[in-house]
PDB file of N, CA and C in Angstrom:
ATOM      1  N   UNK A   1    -101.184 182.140  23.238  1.00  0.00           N
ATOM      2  CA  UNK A   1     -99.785 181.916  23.496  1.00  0.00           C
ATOM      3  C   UNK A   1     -99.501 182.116  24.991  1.00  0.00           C
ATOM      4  N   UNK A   2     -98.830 181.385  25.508  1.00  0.00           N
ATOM      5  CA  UNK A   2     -98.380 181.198  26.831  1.00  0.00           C
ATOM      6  C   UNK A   2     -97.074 182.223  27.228  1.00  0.00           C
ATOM      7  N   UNK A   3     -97.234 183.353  28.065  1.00  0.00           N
ATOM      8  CA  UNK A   3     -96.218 184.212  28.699  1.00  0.00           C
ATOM      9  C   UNK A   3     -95.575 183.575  29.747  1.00  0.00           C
ATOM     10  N   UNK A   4     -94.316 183.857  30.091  1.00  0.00           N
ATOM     11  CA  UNK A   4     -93.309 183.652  31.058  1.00  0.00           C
ATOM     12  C   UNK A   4     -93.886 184.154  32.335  1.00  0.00           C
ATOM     13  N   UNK A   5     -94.013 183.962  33.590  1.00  0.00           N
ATOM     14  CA  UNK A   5     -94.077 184.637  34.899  1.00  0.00           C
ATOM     15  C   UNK A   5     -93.413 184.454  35.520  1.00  0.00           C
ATOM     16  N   UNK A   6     -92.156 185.480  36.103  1.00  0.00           N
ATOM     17  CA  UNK A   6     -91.090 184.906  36.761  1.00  0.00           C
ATOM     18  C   UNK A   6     -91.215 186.435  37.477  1.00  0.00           C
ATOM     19  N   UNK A   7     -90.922 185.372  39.270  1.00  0.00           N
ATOM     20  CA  UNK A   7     -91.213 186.378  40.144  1.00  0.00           C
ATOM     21  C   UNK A   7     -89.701 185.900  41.245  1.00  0.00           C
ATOM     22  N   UNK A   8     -89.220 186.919  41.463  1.00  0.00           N
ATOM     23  CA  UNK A   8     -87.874 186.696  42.501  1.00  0.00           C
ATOM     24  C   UNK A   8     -87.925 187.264  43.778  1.00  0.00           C
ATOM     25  N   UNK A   9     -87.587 186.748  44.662  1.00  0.00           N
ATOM     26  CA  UNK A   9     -87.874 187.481  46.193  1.00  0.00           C
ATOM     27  C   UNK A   9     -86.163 187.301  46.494  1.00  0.00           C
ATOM     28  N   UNK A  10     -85.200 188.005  46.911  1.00  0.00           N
ATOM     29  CA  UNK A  10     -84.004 188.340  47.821  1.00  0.00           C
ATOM     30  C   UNK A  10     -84.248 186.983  48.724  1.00  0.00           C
ATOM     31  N   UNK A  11     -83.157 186.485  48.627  1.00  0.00           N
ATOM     32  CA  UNK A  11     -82.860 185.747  50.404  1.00  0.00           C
ATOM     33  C   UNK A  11     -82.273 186.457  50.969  1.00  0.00           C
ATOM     34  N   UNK A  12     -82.573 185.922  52.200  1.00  0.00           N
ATOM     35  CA  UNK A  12     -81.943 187.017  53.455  1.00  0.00           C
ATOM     36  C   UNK A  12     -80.620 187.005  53.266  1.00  0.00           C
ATOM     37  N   UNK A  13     -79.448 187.857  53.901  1.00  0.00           N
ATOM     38  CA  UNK A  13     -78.637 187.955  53.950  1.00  0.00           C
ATOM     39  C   UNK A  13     -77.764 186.985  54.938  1.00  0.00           C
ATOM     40  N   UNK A  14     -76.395 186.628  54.668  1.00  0.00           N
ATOM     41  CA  UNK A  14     -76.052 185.552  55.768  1.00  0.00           C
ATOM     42  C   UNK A  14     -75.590 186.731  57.020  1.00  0.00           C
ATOM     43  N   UNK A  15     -75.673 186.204  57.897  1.00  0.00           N
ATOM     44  CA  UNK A  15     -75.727 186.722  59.057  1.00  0.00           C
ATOM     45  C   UNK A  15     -73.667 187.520  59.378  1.00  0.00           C
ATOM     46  N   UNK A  16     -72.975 186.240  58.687  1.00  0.00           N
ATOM     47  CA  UNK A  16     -71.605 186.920  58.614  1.00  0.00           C
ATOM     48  C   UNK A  16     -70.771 186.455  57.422  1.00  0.00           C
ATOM     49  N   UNK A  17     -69.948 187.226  56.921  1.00  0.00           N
ATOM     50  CA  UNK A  17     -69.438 186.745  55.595  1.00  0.00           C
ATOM     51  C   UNK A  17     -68.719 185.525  55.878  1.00  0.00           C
ATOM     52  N   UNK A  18     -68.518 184.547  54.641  1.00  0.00           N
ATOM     53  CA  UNK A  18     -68.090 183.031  55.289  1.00  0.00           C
ATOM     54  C   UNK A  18     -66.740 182.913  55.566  1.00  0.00           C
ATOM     55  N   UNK A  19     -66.066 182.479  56.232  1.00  0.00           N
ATOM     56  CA  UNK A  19     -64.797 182.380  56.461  1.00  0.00           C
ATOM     57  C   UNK A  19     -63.664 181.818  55.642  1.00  0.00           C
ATOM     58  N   UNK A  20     -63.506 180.831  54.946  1.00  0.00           N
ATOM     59  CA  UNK A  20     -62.871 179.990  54.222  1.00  0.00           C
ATOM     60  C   UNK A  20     -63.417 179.984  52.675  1.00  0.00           C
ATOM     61  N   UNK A  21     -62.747 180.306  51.475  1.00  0.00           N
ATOM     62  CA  UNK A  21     -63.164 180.096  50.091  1.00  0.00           C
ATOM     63  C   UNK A  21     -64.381 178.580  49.723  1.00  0.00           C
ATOM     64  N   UNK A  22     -64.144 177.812  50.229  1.00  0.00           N
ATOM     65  CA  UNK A  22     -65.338 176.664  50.269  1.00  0.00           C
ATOM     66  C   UNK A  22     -66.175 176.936  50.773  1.00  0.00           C
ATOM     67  N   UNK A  23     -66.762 177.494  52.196  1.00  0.00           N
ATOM     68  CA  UNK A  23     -67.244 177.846  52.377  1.00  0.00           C
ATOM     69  C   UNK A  23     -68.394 178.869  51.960  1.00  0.00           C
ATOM     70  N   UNK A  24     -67.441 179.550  50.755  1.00  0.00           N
ATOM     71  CA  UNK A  24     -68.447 180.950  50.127  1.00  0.00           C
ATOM     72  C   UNK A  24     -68.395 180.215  48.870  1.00  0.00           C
ATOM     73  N   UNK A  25     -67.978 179.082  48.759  1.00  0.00           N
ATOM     74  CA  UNK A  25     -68.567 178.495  46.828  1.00  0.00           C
ATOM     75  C   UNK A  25     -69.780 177.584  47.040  1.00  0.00           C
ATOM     76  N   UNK A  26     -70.106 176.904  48.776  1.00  0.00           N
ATOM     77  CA  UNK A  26     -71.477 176.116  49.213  1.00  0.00           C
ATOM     78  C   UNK A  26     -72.203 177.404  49.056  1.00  0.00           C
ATOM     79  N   UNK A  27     -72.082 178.361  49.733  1.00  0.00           N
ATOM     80  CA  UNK A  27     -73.212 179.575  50.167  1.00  0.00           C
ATOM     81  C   UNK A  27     -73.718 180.213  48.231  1.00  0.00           C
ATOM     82  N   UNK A  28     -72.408 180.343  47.325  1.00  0.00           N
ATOM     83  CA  UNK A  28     -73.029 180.649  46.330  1.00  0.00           C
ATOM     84  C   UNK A  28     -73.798 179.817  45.573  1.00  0.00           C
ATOM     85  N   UNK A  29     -73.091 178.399  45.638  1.00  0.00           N
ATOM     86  CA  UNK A  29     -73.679 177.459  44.661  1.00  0.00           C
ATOM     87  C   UNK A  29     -75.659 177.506  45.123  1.00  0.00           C
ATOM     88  N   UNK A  30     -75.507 177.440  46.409  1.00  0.00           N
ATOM     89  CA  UNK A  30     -77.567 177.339  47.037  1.00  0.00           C
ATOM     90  C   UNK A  30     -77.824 178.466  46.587  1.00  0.00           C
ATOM     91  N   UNK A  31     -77.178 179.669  46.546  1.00  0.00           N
ATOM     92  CA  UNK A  31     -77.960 181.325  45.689  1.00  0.00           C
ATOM     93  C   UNK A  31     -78.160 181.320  45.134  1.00  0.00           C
ATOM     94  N   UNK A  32     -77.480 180.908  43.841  1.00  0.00           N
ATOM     95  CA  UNK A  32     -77.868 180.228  42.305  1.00  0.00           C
ATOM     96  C   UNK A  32     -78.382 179.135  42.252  1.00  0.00           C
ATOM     97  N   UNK A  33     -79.092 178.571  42.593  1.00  0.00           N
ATOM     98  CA  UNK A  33     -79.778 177.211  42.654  1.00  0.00           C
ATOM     99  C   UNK A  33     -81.530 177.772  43.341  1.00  0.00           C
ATOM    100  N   UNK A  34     -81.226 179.021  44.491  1.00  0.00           N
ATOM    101  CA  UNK A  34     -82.089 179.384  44.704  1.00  0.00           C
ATOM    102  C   UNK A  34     -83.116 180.631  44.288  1.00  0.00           C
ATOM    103  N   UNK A  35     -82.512 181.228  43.918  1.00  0.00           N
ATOM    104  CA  UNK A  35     -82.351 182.702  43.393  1.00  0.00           C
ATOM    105  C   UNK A  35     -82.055 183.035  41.871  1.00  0.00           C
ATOM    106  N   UNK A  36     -80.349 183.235  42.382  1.00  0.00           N
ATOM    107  CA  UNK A  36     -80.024 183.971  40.654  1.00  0.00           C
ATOM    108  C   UNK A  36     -79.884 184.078  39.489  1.00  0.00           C
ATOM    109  N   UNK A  37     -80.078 182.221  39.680  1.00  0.00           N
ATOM    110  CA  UNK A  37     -80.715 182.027  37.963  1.00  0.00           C
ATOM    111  C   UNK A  37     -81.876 182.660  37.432  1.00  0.00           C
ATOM    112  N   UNK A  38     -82.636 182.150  38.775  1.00  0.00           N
ATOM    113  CA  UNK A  38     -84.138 182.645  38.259  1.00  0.00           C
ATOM    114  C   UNK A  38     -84.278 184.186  37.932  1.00  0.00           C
ATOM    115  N   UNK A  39     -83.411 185.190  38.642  1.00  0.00           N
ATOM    116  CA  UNK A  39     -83.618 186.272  38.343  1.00  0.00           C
ATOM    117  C   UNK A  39     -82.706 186.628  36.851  1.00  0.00           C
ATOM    118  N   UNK A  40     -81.422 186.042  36.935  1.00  0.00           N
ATOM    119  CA  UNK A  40     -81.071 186.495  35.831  1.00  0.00           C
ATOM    120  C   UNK A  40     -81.613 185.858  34.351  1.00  0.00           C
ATOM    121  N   UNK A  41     -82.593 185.078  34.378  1.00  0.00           N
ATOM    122  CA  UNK A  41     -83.305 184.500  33.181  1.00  0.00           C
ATOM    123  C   UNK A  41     -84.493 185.594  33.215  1.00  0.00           C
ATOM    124  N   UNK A  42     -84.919 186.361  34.352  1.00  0.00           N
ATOM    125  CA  UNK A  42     -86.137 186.733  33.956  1.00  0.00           C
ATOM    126  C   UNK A  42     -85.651 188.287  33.364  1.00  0.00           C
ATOM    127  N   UNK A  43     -84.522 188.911  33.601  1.00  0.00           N
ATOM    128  CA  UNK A  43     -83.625 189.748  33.141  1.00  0.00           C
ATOM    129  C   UNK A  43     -83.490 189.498  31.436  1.00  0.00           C
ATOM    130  N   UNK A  44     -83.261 188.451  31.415  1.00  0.00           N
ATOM    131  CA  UNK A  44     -83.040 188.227  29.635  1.00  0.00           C
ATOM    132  C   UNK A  44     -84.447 188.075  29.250  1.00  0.00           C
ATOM    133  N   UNK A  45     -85.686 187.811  29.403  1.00  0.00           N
ATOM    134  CA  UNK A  45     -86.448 187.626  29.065  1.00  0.00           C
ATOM    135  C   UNK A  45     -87.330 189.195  28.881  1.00  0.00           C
ATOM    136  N   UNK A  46     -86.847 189.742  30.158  1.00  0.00           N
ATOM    137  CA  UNK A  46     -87.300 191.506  30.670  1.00  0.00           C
ATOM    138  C   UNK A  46     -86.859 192.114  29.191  1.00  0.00           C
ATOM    139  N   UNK A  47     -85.664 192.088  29.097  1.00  0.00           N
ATOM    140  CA  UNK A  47     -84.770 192.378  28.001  1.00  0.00           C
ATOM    141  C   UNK A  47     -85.171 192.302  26.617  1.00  0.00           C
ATOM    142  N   UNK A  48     -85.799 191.137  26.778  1.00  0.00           N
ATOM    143  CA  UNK A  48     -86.440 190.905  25.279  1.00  0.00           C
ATOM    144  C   UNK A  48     -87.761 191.539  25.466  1.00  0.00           C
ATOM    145  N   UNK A  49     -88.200 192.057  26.125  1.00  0.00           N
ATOM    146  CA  UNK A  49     -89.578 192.428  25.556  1.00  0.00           C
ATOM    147  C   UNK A  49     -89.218 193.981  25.691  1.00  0.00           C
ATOM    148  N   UNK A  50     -88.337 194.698  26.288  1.00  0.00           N
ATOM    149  CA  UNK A  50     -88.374 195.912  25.829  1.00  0.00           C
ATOM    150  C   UNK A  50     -87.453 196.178  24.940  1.00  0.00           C
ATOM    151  N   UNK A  51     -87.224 195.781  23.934  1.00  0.00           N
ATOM    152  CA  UNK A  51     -86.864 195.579  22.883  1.00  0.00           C
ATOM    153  C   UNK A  51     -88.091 195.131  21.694  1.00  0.00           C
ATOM    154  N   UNK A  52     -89.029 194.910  22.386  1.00  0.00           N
ATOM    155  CA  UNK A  52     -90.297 194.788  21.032  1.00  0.00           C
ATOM    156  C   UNK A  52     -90.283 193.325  20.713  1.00  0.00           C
ATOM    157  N   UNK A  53     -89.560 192.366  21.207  1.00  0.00           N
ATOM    158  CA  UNK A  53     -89.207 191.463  20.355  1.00  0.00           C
ATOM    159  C   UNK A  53     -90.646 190.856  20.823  1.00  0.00           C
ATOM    160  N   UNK A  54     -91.254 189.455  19.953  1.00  0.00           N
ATOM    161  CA  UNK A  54     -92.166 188.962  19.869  1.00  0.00           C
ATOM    162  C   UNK A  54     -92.246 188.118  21.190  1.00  0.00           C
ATOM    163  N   UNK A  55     -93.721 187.794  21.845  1.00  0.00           N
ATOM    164  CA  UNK A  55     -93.714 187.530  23.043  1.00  0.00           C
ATOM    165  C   UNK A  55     -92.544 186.008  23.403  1.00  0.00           C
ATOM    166  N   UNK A  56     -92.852 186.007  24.110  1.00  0.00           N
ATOM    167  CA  UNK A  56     -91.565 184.144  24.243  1.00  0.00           C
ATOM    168  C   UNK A  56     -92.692 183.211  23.963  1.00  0.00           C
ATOM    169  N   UNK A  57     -92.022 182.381  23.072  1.00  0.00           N
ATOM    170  CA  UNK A  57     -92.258 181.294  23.051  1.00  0.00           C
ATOM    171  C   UNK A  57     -91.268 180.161  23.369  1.00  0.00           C
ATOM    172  N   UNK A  58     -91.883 178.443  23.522  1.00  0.00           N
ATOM    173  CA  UNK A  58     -90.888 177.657  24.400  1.00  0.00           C
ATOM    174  C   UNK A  58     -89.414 177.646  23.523  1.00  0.00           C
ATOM    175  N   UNK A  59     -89.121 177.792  22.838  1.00  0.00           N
ATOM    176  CA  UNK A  59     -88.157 177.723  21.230  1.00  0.00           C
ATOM    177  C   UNK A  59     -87.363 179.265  22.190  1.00  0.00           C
ATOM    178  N   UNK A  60     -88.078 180.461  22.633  1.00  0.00           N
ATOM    179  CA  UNK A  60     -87.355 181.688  23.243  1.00  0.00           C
ATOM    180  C   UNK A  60     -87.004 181.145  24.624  1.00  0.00           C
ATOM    181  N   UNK A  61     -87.849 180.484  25.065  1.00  0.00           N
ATOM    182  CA  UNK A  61     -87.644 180.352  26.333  1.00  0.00           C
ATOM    183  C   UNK A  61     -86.520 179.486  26.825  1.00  0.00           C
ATOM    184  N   UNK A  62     -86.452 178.370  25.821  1.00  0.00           N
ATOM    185  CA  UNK A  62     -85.456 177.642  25.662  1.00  0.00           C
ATOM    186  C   UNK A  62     -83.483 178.297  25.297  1.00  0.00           C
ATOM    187  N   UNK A  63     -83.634 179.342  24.550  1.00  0.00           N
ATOM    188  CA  UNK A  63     -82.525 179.775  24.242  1.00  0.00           C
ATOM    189  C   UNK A  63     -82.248 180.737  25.340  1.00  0.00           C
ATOM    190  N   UNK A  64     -83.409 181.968  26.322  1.00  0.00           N
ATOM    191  CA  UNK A  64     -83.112 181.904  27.382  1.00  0.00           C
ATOM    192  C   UNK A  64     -82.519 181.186  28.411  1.00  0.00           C
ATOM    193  N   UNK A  65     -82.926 179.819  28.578  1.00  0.00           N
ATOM    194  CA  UNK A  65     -82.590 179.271  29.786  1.00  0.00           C
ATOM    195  C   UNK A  65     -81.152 178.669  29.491  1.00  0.00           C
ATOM    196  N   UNK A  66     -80.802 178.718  27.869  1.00  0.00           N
ATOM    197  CA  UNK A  66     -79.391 178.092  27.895  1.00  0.00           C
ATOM    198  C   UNK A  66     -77.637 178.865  27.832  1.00  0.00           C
ATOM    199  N   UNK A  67     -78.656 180.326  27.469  1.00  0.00           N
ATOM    200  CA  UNK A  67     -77.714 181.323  27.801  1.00  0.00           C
ATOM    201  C   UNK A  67     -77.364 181.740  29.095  1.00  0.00           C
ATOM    202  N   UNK A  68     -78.584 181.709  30.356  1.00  0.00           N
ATOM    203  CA  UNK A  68     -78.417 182.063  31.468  1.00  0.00           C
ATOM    204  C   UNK A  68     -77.704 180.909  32.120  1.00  0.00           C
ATOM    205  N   UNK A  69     -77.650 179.721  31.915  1.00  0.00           N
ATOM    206  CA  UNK A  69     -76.981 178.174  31.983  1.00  0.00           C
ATOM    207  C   UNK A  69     -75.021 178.881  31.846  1.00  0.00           C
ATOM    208  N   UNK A  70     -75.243 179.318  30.757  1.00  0.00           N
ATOM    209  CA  UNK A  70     -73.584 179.387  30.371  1.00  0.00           C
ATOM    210  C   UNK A  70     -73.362 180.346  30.759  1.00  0.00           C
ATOM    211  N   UNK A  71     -73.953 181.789  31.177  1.00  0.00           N
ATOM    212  CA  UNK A  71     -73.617 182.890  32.080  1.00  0.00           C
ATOM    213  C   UNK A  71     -73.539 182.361  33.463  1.00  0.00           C
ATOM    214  N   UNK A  72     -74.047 181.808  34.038  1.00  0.00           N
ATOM    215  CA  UNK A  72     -74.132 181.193  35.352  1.00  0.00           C
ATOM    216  C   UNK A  72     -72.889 180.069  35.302  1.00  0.00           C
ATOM    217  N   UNK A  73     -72.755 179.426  34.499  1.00  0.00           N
ATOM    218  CA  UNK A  73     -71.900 178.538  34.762  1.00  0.00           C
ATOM    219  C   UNK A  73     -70.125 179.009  34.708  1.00  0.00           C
ATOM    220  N   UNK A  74     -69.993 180.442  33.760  1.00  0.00           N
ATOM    221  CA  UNK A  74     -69.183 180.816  33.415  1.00  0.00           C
ATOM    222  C   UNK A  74     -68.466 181.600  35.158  1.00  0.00           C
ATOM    223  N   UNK A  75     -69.481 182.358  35.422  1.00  0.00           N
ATOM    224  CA  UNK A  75     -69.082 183.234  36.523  1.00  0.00           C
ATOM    225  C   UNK A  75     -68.753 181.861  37.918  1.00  0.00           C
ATOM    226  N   UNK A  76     -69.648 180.723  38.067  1.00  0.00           N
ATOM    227  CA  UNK A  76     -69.076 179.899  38.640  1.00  0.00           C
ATOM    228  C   UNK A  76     -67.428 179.132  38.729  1.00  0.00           C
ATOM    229  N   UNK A  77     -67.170 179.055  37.477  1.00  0.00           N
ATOM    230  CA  UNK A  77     -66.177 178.830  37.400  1.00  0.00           C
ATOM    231  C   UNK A  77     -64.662 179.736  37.291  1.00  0.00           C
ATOM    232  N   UNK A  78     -65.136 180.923  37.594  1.00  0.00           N
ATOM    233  CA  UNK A  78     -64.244 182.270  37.692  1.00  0.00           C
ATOM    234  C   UNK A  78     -64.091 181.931  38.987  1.00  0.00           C
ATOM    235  N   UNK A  79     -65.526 182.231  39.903  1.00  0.00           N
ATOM    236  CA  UNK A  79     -65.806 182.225  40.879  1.00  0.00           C
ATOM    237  C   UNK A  79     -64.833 180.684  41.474  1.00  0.00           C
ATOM    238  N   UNK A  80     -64.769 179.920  41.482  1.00  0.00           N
ATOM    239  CA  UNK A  80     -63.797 178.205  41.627  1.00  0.00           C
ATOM    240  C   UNK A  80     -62.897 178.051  41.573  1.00  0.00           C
ATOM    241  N   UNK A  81     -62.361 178.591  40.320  1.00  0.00           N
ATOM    242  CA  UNK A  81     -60.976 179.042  40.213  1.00  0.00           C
ATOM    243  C   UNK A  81     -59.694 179.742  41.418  1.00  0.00           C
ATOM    244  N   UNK A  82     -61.456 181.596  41.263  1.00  0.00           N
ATOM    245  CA  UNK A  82     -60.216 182.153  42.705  1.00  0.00           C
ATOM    246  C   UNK A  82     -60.374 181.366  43.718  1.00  0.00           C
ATOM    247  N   UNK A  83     -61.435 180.502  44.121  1.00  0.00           N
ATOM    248  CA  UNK A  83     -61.313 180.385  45.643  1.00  0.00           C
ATOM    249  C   UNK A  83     -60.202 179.360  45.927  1.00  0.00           C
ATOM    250  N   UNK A  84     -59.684 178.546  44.634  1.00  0.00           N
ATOM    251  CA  UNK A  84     -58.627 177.550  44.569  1.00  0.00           C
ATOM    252  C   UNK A  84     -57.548 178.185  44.021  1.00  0.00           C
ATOM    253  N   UNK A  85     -57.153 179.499  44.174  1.00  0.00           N
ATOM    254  CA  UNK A  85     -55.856 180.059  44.190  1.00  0.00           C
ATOM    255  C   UNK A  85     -55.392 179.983  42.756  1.00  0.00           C
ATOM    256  N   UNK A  86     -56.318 179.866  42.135  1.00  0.00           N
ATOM    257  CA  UNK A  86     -55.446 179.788  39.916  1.00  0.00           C
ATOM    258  C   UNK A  86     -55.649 180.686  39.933  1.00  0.00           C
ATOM    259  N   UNK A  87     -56.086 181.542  39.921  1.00  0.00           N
ATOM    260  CA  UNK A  87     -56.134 182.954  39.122  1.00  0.00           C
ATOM    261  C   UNK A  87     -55.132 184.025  39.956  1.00  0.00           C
ATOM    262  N   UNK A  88     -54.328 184.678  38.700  1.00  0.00           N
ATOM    263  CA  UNK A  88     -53.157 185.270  39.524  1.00  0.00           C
ATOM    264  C   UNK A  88     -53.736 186.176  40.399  1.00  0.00           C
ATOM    265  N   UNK A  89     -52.905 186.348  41.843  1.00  0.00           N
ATOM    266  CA  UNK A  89     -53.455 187.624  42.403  1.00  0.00           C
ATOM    267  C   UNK A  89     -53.466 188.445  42.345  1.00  0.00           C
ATOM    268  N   UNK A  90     -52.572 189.219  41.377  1.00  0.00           N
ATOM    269  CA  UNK A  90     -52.675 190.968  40.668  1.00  0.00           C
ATOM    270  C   UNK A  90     -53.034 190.675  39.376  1.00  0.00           C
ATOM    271  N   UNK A  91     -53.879 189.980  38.909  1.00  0.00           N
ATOM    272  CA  UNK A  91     -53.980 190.103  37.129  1.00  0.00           C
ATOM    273  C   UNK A  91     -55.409 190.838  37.384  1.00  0.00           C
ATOM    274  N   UNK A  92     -55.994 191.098  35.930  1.00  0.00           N
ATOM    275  CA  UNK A  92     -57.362 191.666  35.602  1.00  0.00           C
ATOM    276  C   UNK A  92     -58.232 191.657  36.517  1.00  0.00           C
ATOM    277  N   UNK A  93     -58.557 190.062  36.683  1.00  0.00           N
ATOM    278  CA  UNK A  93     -59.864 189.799  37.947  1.00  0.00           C
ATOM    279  C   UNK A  93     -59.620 190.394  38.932  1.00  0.00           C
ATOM    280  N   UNK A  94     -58.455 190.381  39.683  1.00  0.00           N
ATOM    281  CA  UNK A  94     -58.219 190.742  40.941  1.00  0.00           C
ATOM    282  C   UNK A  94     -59.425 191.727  41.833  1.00  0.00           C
ATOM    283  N   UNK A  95     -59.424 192.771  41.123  1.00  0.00           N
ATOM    284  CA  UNK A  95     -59.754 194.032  41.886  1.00  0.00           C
ATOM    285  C   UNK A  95     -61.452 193.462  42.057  1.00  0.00           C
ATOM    286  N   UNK A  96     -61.804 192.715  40.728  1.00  0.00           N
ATOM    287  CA  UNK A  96     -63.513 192.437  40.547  1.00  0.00           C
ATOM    288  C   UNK A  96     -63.502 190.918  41.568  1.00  0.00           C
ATOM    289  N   UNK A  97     -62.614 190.492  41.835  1.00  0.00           N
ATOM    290  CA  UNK A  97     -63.274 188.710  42.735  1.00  0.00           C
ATOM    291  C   UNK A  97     -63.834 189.050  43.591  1.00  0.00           C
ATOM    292  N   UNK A  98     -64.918 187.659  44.182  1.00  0.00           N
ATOM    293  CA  UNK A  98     -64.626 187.174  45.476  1.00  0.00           C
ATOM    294  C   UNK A  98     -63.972 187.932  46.696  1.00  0.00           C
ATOM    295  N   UNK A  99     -62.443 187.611  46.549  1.00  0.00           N
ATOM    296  CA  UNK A  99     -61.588 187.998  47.390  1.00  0.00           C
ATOM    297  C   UNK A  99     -61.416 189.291  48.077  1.00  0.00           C
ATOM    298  N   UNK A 100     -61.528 190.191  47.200  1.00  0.00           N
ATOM    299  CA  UNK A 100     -61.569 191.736  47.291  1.00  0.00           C
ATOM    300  C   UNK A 100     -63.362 192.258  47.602  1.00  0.00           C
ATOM    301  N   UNK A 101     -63.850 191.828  46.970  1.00  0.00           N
ATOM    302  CA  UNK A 101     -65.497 191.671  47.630  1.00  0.00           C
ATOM    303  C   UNK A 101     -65.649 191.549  49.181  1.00  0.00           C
ATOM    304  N   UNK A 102     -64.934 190.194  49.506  1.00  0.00           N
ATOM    305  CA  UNK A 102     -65.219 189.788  50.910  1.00  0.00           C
ATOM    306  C   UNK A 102     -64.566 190.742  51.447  1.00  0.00           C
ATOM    307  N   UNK A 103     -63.175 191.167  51.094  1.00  0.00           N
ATOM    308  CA  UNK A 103     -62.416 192.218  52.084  1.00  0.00           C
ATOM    309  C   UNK A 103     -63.515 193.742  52.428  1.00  0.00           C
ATOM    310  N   UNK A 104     -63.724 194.192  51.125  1.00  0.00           N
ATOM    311  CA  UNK A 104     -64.510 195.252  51.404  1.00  0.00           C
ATOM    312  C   UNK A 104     -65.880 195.576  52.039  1.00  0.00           C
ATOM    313  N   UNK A 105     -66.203 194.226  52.038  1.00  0.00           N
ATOM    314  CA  UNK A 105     -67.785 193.708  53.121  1.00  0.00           C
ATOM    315  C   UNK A 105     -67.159 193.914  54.363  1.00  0.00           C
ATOM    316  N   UNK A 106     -66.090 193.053  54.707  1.00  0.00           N
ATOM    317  CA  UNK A 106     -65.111 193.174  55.758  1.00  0.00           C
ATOM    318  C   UNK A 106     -65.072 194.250  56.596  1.00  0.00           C
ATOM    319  N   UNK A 107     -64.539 195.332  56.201  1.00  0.00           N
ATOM    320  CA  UNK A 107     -64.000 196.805  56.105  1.00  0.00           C
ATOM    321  C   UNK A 107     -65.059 197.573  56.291  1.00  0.00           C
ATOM    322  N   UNK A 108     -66.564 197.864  55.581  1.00  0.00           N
ATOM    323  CA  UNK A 108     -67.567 198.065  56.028  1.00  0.00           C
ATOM    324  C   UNK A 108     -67.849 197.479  57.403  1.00  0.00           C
ATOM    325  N   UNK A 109     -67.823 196.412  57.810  1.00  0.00           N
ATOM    326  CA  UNK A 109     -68.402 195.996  58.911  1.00  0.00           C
ATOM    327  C   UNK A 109     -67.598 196.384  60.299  1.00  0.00           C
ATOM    328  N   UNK A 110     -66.392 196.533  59.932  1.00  0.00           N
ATOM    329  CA  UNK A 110     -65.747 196.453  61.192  1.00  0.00           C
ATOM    330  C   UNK A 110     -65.995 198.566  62.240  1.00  0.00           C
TER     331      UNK A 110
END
């Protein structure tokens, strides 16, 4: 039976946080395209084996890759939303976006 090998390396960091909400939905969309899928599939997969569950097969691997699909796609579109101003600015998300993220990167740096 054929095991999963999934290996993730960090990209570097951008040099300054991006200026404009489009700006930081190009920079995320290449992270996830480059990166955080791959890590967060190998997370669900990590997951399943310390849990005992039986090694992956393509049938596991497959329901992996379509859950990390709709986790990824879900936080994208949170993520789209704030940077296009729908999501109220004091409701639930608030304190967890984007927005408040960048400020507090911000605030550190200065």
């Amino acid at each position: 039976m054929r095991r999963a090998r999934v290996t993730a390396v960090a990209p570097p960091l951008p040099a300054r946080a991006p200026a404009t909400p489009g700006a930081v939905e190009r920079e995320l969309r290449h992270a996830v395209a480059a990166d955080v899928f791959e890590r967060l599939a190998a997370g669900f997969v990590d997951g399943r084996r310390r849990r005992g569950l039986p090694p992956e097969t393509l049938a596991s691997l497959a329901e992996v890759f379509a859950g990390t699909r709709l986790l990824v796609s879900r936080v994208l579109f949170l993520l789209s939303a704030e940077s296009r101003g729908l999501l109220p600015a004091d409701g639930p998300y608030a304190r967890h976006g984007i927005t408040r993220m960048r400020e507090r990167v911000a605030a550190m740096r200065a």
